[in-house]
Protein backbone atom coordinates (compact mmCIF):
# COMPACT_ATOMS: atom_id res chain seq x y z
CA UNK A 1 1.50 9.12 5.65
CA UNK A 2 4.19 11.04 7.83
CA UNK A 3 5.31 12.41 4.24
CA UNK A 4 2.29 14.21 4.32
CA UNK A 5 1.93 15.47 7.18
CA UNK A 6 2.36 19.68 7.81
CA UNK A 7 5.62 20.14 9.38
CA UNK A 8 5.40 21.92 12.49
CA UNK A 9 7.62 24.41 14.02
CA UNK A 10 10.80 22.94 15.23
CA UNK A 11 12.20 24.60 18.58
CA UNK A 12 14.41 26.83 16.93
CA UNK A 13 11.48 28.79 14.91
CA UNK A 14 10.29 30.00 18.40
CA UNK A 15 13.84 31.07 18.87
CA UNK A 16 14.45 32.61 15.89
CA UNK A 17 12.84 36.50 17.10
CA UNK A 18 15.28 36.78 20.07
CA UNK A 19 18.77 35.41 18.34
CA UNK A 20 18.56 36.75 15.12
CA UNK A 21 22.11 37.58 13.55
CA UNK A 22 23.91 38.12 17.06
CA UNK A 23 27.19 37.41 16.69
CA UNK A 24 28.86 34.76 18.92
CA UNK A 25 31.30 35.79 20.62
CA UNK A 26 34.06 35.89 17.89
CA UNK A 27 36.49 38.50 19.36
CA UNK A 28 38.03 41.52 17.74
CA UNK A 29 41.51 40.70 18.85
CA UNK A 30 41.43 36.93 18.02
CA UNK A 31 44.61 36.25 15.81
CA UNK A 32 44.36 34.59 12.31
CA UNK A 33 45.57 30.77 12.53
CA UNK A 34 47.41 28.87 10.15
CA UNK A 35 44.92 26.39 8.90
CA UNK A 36 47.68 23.59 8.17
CA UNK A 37 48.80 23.35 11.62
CA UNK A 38 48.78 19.91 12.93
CA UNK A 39 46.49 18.59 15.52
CA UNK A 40 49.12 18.72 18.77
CA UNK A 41 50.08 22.74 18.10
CA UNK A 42 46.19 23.14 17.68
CA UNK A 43 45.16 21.44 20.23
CA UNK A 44 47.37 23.93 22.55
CA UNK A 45 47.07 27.34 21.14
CA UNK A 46 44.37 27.05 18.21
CA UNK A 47 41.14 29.71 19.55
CA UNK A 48 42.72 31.42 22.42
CA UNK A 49 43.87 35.24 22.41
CA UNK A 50 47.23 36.03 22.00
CA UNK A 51 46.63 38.66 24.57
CA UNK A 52 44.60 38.21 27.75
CA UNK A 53 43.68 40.07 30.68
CA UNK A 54 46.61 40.86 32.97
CA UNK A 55 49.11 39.14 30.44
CA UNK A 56 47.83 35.63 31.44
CA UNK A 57 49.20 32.38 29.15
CA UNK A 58 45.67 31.02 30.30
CA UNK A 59 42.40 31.62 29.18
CA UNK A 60 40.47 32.33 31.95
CA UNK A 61 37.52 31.90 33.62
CA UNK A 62 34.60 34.14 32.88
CA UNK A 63 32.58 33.66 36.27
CA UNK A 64 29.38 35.66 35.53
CA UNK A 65 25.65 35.11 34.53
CA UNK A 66 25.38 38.25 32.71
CA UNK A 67 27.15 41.03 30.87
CA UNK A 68 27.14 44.49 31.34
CA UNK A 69 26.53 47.56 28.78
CA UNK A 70 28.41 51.16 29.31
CA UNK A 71 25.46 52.95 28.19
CA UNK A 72 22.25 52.75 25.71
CA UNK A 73 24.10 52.67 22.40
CA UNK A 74 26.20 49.64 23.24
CA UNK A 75 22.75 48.00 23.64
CA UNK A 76 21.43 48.80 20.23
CA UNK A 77 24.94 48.19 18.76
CA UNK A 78 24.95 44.58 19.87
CA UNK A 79 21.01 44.13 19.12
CA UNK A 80 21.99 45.40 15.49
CA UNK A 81 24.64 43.29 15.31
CA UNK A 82 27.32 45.64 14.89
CA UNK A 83 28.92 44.53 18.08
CA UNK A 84 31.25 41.76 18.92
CA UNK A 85 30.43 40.76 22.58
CA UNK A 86 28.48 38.87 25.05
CA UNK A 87 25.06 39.72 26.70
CA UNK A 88 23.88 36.92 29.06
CA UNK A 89 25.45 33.80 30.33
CA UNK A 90 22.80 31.45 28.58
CA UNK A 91 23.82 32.95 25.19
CA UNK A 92 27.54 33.12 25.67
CA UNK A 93 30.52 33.52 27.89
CA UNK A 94 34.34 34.03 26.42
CA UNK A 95 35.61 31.02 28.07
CA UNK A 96 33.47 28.74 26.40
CA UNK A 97 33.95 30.69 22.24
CA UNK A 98 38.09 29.90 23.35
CA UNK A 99 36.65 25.79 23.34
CA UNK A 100 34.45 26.48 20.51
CA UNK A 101 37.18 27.78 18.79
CA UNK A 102 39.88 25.30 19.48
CA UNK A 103 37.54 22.70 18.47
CA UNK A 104 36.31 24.31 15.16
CA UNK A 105 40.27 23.87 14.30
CA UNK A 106 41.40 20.46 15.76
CA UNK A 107 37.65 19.34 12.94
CA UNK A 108 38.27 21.96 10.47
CA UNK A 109 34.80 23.34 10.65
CA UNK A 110 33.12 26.60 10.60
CA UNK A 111 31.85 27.18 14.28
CA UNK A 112 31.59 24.30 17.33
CA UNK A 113 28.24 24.76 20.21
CA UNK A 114 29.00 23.85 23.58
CA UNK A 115 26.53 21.89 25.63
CA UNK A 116 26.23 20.29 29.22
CA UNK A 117 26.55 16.83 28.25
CA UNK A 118 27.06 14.64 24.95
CA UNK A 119 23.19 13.92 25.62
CA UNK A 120 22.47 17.44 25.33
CA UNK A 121 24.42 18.05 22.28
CA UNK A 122 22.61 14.96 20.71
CA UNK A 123 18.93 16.17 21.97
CA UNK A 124 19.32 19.40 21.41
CA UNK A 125 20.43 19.07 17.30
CA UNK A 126 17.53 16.66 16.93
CA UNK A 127 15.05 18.90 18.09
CA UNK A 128 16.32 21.97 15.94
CA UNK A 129 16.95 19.51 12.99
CA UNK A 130 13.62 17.55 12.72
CA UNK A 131 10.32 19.12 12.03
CA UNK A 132 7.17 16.78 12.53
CA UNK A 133 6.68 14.53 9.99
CA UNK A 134 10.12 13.88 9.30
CA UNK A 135 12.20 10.60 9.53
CA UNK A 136 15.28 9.75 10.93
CA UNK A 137 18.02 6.62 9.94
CA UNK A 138 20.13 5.47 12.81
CA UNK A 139 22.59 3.00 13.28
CA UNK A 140 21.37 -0.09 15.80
CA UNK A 141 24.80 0.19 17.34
CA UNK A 142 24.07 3.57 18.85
CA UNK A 143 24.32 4.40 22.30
CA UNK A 144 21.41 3.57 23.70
CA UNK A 145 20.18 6.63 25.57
CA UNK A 146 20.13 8.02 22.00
CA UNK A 147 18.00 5.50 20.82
CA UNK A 148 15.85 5.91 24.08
CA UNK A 149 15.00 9.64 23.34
CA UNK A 150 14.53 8.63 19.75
CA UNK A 151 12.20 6.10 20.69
CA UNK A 152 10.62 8.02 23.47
CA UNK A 153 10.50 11.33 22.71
CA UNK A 154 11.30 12.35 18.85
CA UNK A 155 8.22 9.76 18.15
CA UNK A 156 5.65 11.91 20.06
CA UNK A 157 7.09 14.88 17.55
CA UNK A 158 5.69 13.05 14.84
CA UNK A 159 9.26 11.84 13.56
CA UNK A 160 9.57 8.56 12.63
CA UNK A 161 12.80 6.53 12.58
CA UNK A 162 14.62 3.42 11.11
CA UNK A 163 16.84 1.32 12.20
CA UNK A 164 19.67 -0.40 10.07
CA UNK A 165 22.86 -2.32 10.82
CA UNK A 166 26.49 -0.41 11.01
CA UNK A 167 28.67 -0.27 7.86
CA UNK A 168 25.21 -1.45 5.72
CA UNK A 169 25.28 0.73 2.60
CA UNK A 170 23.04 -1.16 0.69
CA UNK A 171 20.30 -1.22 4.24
CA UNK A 172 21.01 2.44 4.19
CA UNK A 173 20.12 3.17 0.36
CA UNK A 174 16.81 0.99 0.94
CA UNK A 175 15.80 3.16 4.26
CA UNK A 176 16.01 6.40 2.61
CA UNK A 177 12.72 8.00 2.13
CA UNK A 178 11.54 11.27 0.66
CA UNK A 179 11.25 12.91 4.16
CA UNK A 180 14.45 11.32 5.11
CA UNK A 181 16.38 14.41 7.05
CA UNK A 182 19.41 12.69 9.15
CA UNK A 183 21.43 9.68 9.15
CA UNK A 184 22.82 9.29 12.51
CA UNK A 185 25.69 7.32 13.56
CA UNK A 186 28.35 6.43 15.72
CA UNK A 187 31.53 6.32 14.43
CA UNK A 188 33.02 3.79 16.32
CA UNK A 189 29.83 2.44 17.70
CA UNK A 190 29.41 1.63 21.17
CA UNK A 191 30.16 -1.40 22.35
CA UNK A 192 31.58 -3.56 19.47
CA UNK A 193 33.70 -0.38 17.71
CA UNK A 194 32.08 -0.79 14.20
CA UNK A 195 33.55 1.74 11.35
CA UNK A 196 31.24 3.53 9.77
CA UNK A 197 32.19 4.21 5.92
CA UNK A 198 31.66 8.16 6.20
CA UNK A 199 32.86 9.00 2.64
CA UNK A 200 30.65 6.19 1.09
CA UNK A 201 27.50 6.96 3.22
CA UNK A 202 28.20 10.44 2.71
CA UNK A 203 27.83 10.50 -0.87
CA UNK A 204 24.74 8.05 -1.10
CA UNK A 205 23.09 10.23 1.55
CA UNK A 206 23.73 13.92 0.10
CA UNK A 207 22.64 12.46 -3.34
CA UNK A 208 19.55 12.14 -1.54
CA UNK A 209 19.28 15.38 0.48
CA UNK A 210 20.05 13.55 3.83
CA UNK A 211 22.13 15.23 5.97
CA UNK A 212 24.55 13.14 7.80
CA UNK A 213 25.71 13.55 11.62
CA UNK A 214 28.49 11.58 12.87
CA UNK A 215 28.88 11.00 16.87
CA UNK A 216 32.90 10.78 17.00
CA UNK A 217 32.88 10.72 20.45
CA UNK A 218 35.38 7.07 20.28
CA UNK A 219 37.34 8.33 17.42
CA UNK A 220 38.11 11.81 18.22
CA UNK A 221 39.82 14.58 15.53
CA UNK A 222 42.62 12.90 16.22
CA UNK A 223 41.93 9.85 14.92
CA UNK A 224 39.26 10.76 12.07
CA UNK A 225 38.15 13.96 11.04
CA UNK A 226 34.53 13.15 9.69
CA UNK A 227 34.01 16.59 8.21
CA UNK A 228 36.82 16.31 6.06
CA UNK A 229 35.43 12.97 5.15
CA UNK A 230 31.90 14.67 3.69
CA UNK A 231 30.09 14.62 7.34
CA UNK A 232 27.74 17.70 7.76
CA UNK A 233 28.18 17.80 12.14
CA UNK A 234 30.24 15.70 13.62
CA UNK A 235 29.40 15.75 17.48
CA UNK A 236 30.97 14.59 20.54
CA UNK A 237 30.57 13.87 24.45
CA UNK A 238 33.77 15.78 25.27
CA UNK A 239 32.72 14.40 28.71
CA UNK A 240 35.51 11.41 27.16
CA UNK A 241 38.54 11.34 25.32
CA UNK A 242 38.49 15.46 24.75
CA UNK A 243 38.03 16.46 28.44
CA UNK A 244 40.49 13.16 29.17
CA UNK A 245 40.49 13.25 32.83
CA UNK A 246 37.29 11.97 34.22
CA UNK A 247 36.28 15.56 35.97
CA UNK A 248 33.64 17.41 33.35
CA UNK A 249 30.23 16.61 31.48
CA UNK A 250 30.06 18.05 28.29
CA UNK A 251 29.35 17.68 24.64
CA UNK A 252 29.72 19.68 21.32
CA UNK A 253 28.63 19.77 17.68
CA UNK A 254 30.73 21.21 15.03
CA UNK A 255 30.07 22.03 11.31
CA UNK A 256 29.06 24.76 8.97
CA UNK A 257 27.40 27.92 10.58
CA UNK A 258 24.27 27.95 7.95
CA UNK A 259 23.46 24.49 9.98
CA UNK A 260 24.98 25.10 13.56
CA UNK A 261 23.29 28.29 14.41
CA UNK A 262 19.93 27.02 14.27
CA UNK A 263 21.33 24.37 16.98
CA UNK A 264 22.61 27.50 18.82
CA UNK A 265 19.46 29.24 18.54
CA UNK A 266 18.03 26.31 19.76
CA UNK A 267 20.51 25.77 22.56
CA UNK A 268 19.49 29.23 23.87
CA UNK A 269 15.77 28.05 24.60
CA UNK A 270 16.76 24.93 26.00
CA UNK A 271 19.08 25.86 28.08
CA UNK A 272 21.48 22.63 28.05
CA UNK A 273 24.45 25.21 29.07
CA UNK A 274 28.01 24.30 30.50
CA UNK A 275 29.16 26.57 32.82
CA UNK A 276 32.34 28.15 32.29
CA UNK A 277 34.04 26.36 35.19
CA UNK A 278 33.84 23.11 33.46
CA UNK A 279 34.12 25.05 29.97
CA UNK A 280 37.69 25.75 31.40
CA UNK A 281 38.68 22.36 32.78
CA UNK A 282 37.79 21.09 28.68
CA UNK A 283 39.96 23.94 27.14
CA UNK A 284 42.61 22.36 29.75
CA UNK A 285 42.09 19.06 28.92
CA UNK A 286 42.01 19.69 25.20
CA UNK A 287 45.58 20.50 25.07
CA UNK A 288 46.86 17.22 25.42
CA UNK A 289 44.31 15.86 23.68
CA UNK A 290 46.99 14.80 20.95
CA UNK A 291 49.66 12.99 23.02
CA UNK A 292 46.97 11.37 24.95
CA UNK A 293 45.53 9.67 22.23
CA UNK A 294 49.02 8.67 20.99
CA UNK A 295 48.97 6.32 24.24
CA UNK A 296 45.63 5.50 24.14
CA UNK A 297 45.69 4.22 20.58
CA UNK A 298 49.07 2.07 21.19
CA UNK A 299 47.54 0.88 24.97
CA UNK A 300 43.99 -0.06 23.12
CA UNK A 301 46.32 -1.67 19.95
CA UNK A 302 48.34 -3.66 22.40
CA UNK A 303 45.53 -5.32 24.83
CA UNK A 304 43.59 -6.10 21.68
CA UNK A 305 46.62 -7.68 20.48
CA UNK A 306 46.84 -9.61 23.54
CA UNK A 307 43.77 -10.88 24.21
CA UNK A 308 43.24 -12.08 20.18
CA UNK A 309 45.97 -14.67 21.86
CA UNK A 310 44.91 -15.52 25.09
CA UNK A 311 43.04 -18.86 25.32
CA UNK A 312 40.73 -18.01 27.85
CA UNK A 313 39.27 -15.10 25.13
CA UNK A 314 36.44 -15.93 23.03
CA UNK A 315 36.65 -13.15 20.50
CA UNK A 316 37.79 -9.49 20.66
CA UNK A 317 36.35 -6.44 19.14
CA UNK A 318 38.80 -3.69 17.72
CA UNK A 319 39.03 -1.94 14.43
CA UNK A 320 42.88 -1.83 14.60
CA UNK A 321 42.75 -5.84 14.02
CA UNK A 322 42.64 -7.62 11.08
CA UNK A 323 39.96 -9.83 12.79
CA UNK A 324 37.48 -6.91 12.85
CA UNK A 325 34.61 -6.82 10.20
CA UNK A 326 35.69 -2.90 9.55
CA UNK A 327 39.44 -3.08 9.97
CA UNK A 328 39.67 -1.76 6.11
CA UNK A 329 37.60 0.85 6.66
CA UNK A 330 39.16 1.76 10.07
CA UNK A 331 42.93 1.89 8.14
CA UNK A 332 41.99 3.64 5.07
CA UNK A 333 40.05 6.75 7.09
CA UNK A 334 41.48 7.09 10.91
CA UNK A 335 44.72 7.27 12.57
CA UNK A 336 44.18 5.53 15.12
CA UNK A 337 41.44 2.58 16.66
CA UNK A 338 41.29 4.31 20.23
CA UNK A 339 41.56 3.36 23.50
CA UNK A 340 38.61 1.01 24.29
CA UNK A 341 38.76 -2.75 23.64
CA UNK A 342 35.40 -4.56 23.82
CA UNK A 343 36.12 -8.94 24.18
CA UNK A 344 34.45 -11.77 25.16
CA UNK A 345 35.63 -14.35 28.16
CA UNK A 346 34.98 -17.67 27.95
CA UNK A 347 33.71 -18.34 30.77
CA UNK A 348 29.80 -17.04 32.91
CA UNK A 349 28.46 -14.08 34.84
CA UNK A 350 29.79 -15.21 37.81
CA UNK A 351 33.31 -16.00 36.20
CA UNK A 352 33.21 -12.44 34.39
CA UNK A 353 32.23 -10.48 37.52
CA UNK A 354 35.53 -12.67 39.81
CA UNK A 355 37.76 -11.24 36.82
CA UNK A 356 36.49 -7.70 37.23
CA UNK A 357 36.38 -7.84 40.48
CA UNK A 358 40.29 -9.52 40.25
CA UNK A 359 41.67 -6.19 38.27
CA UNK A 360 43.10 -3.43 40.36
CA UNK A 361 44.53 -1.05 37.64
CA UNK A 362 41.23 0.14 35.71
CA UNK A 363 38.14 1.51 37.72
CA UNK A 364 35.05 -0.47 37.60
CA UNK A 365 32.98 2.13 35.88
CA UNK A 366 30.72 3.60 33.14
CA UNK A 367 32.64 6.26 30.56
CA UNK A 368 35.96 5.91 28.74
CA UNK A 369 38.50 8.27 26.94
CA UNK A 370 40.14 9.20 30.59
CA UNK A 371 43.62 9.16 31.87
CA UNK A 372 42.43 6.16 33.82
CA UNK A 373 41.69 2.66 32.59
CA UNK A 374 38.05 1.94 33.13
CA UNK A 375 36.31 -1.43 33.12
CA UNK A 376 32.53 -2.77 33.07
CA UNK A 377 30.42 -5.48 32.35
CA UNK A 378 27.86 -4.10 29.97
CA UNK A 379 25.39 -6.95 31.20
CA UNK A 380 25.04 -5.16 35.02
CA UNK A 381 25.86 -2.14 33.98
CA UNK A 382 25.09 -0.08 30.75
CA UNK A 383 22.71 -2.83 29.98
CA UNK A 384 20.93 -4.08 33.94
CA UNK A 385 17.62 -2.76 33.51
CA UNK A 386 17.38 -3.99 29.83
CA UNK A 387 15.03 -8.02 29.77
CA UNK A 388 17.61 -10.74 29.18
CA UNK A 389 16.12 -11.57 25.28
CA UNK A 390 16.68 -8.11 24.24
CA UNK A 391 20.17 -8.13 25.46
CA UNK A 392 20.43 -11.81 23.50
CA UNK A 393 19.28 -9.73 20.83
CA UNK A 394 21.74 -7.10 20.76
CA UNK A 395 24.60 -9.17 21.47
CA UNK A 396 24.88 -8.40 25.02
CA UNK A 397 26.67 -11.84 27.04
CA UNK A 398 26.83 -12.64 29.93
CA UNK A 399 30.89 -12.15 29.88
CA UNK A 400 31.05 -9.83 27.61
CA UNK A 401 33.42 -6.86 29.20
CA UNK A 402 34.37 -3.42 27.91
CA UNK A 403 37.99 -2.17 28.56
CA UNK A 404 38.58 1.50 28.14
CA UNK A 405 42.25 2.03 28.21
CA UNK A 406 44.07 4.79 30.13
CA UNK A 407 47.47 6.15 30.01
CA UNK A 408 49.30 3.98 32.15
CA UNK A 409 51.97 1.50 31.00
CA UNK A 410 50.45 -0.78 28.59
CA UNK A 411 52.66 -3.65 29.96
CA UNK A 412 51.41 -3.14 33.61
CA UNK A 413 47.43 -3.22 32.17
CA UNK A 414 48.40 -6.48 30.47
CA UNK A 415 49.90 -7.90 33.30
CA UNK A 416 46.46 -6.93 35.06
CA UNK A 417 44.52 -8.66 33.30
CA UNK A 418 46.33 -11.77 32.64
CA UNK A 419 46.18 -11.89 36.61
CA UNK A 420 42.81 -11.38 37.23
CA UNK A 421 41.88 -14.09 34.31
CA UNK A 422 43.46 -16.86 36.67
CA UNK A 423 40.75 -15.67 38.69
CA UNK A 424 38.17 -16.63 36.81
């Protein structure tokens, strides 16, 4: 029984020896905040100095792999711990602790990791997270390069993993097992927008010992603040809606330091580092994070209104509808349904390719959460290499397109698409 087994060292034991208590770059002259600020002053001053180098408004960018000491104490200051700096790049640079700090307060956590990429973030926790022998719930609506390293890799570490439906309480209750570790979840899923029930799932799970990570990549701390809602890391591919301009990879987890610093330690042996270029371009990005999802939540609301009317739609998938099978969970814990709007045309695969091929505001692409509209076809795109019946299976048609709303005028991306569906 994988109850049974021994656990094994997880990654971050081997870590352990070389990043015990270093501090993380929290700096000496970093301000106190106001901790009932609201998310649009946060998201442009929360984690930066008051006071930088050469009297710069901007943060800037810390272009080195390494850090140098004045002399031999410094050194066994910092490897004491009595010293507040950096040492080497794959450890720490100040331009990234201004993002980490900036998105500790926009989630109202302790401490926030930077990583390359959303998948990194994601890999990286799981690896830290689950010793051998443990077992894993996800949600089926995951994205599925999750599920893939789940599948393929977290199995040959001897963790073992169940599947359940979105929003299924009672599914999750009956999956819980005594070496359960981590529920894992989108919240929304990916592609059909499904509201998880954080508070509810939560509670169930920490009854249990189960520690609960929520992916809020499509929801943002904007729009839901899963921490506040009982979450224990809520993580994010701020490649999306934080970064918000199509230009950066990158991903982040944020939650309470007794749980994040064995992801950092982790981190540090991995090596899954941003570098502090594109560290930078997020901090940038970040501070309109607030008024950009203003307009992507009322773009997103108004296409999904739209299309819920259009006869040529077979069905529409968004959590600010009353048509959606979480729309009461969606209005009683976010602020927002986002920017992407997931429907169905009625029509085939050579009808839905002529009206993506008929659009000409969005960009037919992968991603979302940009200042341009995207557009794609999950069936030849996220979902190509994927055999026809398991696509069947998951709900994947043949016409079924996924809309990720920009900032441009919402009547112009209307008027877009209600052209390109005479195309079809």
């Amino acid at each position: 029984m994988a109850a049974d087994r021994q656990p094994t060292l997880s990654i971050v034991d081997g870590a352990k020896s070389e990043m015990k208590d270093r501090p993380r770059g929290h700096m000496s002259n970093l301000p106190d905040e106001p901790t009932n600020r609201g998310s649009a002053t946060s998201s442009v001053h929360a984690g930066e100095l008051r006071q930088q180098e050469a009297n710069a408004i901007t943060t800037p960018i810390y272009q080195t792999s390494t850090f140098w000491f004045r002399n031999s104490k410094e050194v066994t200051d910092y490897q004491e711990g009595k010293s507040k700096r950096e040492e080497y790049g794959r450890y720490g640079n100040p331009t990234w602790r201004s993002v980490e700090r900036k998105i500790s307060a926009l989630e109202g956590g302790e401490e926030t990791i930077l990583f390359a990429s959303g998948m990194c973030a994601a890999t990286t926790t799981f690896m830290a997270l689950l010793p051998a022998g443990s077992h894993l719930i996800v949600t089926s609506d995951c994205y599925r390069r999750t599920r893939q390293f789940i599948k393929q890799f977290l199995s040959r570490m001897g963790v073992e993993t169940t599947i359940i439906e979105p929003s299924n309480l009672e599914a999750f209750a009956s999956a819980i097992r005594p070496n359960t570790k981590i529920f894992f979840t989108e919240s929304p899923t990916n592609p059909y927008l499904r509201v998880i029930d954080v508070p509810a799932f939560t509670k169930l799970a920490h009854e249990k010992g189960v520690k609960v990570i929520i992916d809020s990549t499509f929801a943002t701390p904007v729009n839901h603040k899963a921490l506040s809602d009982g979450a224990d890391l809520v993580l994010h591919s701020a490649t999306k809606y934080l970064g918000g301009h199509n230009d950066l990879l990158a991903g982040t987890v944020t939650g309470p330091r007794e749980l994040i610093e064995p992801i950092r330690s982790a981190l540090g042996v991995l090596g899954g580092i941003i570098d502090a270029h594109a560290a930078w371009l997020l901090l940038r990005g970040i501070k309109t994070l607030d008024i950009r999802m203003e307009r992507h939540n009322s773009n997103g609301l108004s296409l999904a209104r739209h299309l819920e009317a259009h006869p040529m739609i077979r069905k529409v998938w968004y959590p600010g509808l009353e048509s959606h099978p979480d729309h009461e969970i969606a209005e009683r814990i976010m602020n927002g349904a986002g920017g992407v709007v997931t429907f169905e045309i009625e029509t085939d695969l050579a009808g839905a390719m002529r009206f993506i091929d008929a659009t000409t505001i969005p960009y037919q692409a992968p991603s979302l959460g940009g200042v341009e509209s995207l557009i794609e076809l999950p069936v030849t795109m996220s979902f190509w290499d994927v055999p026809k019946e398991k696509r069947e299976e998951l709900g994947i048609t043949e016409s079924l397109v996924r809309y990720a709303c920009g900032i441009e005028n919402a009547v112009d991306i209307i008027a877009d698409i209600d052209q390109a569906l005479t195309k079809v």
